[in-house]
C-alpha atoms as a PDB file:
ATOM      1  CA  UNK A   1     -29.257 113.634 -97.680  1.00  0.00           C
ATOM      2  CA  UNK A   2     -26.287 112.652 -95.614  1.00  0.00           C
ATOM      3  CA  UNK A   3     -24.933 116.032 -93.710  1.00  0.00           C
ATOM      4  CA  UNK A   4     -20.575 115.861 -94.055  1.00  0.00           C
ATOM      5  CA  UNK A   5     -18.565 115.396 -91.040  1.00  0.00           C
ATOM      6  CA  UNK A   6     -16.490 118.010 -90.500  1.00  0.00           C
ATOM      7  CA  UNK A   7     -13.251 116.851 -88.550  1.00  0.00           C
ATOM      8  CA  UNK A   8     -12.319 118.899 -85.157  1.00  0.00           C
ATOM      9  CA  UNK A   9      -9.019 119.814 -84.737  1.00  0.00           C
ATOM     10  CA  UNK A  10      -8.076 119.025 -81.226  1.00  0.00           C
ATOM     11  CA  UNK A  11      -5.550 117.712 -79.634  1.00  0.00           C
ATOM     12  CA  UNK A  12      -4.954 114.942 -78.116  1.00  0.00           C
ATOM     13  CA  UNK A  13      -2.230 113.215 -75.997  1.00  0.00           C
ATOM     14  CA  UNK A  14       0.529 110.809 -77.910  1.00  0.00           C
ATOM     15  CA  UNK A  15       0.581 108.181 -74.880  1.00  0.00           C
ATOM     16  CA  UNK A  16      -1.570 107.575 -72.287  1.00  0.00           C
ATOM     17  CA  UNK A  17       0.846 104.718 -70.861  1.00  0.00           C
ATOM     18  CA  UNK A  18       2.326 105.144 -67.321  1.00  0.00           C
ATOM     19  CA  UNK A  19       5.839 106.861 -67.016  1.00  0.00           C
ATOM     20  CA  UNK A  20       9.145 105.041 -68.561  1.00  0.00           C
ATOM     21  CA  UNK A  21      11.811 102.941 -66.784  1.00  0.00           C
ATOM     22  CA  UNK A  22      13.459 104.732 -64.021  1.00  0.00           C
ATOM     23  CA  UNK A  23      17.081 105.739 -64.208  1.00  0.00           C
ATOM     24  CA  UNK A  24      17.870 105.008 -61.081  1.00  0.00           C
ATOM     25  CA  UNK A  25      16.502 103.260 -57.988  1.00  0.00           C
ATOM     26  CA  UNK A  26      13.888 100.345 -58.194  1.00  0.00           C
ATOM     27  CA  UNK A  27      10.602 100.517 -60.130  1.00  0.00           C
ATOM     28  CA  UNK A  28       7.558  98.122 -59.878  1.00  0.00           C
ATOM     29  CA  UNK A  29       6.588  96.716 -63.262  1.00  0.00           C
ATOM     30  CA  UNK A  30       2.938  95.517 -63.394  1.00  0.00           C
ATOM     31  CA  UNK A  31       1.667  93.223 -66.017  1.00  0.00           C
ATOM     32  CA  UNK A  32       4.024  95.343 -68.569  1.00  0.00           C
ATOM     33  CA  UNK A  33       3.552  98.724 -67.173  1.00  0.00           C
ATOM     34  CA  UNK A  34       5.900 100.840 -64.891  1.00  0.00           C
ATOM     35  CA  UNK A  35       3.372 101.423 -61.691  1.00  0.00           C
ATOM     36  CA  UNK A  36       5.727 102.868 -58.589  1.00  0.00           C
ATOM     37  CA  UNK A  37       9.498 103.901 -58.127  1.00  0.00           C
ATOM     38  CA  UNK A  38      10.904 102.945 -55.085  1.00  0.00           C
ATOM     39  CA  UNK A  39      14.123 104.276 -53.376  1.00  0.00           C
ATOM     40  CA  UNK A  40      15.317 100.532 -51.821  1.00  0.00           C
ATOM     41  CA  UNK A  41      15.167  97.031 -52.965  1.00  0.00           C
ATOM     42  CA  UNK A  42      13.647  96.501 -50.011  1.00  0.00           C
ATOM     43  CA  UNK A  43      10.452  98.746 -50.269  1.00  0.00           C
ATOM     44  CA  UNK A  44      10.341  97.330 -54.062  1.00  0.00           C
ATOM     45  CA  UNK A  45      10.327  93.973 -53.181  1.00  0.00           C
ATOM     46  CA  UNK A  46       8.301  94.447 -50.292  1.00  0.00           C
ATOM     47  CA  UNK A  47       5.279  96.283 -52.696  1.00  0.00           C
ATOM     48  CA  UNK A  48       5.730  93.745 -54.777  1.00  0.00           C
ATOM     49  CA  UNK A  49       5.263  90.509 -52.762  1.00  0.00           C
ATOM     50  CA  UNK A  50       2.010  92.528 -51.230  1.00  0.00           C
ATOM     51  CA  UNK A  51       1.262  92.958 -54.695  1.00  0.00           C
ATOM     52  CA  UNK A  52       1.385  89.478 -55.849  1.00  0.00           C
ATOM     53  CA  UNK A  53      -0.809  87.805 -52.494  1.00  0.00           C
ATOM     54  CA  UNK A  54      -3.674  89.878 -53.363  1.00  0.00           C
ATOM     55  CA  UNK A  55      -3.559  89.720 -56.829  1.00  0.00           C
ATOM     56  CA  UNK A  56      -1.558  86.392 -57.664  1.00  0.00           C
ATOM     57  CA  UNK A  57      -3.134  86.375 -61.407  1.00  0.00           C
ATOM     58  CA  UNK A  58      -1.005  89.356 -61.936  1.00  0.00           C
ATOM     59  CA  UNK A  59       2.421  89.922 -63.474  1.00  0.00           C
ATOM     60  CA  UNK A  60       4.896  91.418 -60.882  1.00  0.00           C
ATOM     61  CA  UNK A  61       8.394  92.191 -61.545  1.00  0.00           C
ATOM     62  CA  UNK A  62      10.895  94.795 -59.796  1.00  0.00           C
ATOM     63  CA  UNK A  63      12.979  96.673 -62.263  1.00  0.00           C
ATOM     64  CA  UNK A  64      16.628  97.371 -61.330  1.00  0.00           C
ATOM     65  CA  UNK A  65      17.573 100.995 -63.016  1.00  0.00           C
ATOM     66  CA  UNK A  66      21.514 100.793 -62.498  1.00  0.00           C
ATOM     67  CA  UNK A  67      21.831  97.139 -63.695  1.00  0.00           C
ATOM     68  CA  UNK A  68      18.672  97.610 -65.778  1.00  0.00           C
ATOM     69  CA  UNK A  69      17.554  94.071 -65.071  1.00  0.00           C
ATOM     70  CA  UNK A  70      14.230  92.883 -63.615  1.00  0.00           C
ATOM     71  CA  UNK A  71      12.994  90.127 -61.650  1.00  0.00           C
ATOM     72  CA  UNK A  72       9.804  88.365 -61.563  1.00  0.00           C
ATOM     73  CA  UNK A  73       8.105  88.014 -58.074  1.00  0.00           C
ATOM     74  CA  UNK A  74       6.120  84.581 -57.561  1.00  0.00           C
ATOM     75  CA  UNK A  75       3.960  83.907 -54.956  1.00  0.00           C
ATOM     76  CA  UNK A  76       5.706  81.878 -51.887  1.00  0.00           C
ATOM     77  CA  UNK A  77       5.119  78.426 -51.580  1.00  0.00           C
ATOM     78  CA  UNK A  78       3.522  77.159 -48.277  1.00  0.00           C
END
């Protein structure tokens, strides 16, 4: 005979995604998924184009928190 399953009560976590869209500052937005806040545009951007040379297959995009807009990061033509 088949022995019943009894079900275990524990508990587990809602999300396991990454952390939400910053309020402020810059955030790096990889392939859908909030990765790294950054203070500056310029350390963002900088991450990002790093980013996107080793790993051009990827989507890249730097998330703006006070005009909540992002921009996608392509690799630089040669």
């Amino acid at each position: 005979m088949r022995q019943q399953r009894t079900q275990m009560s524990t508990s587990a976590p809602i999300s396991k995604a990454g952390f939400g869209l910053p309020t402020k500052g810059f955030a790096l937005i990889v392939d859908g998924q909030t990765k790294w806040d950054f203070d500056t545009r310029d350390h963002a951007l900088k991450s990002a184009r790093e980013l996107k040379a080793r790993f051009p297959n990827l989507q890249v995009k730097v998330f703006n928190a006070e005009d909540r807009l992002s921009e996608t990061i392509d690799l630089a033509v040669a």
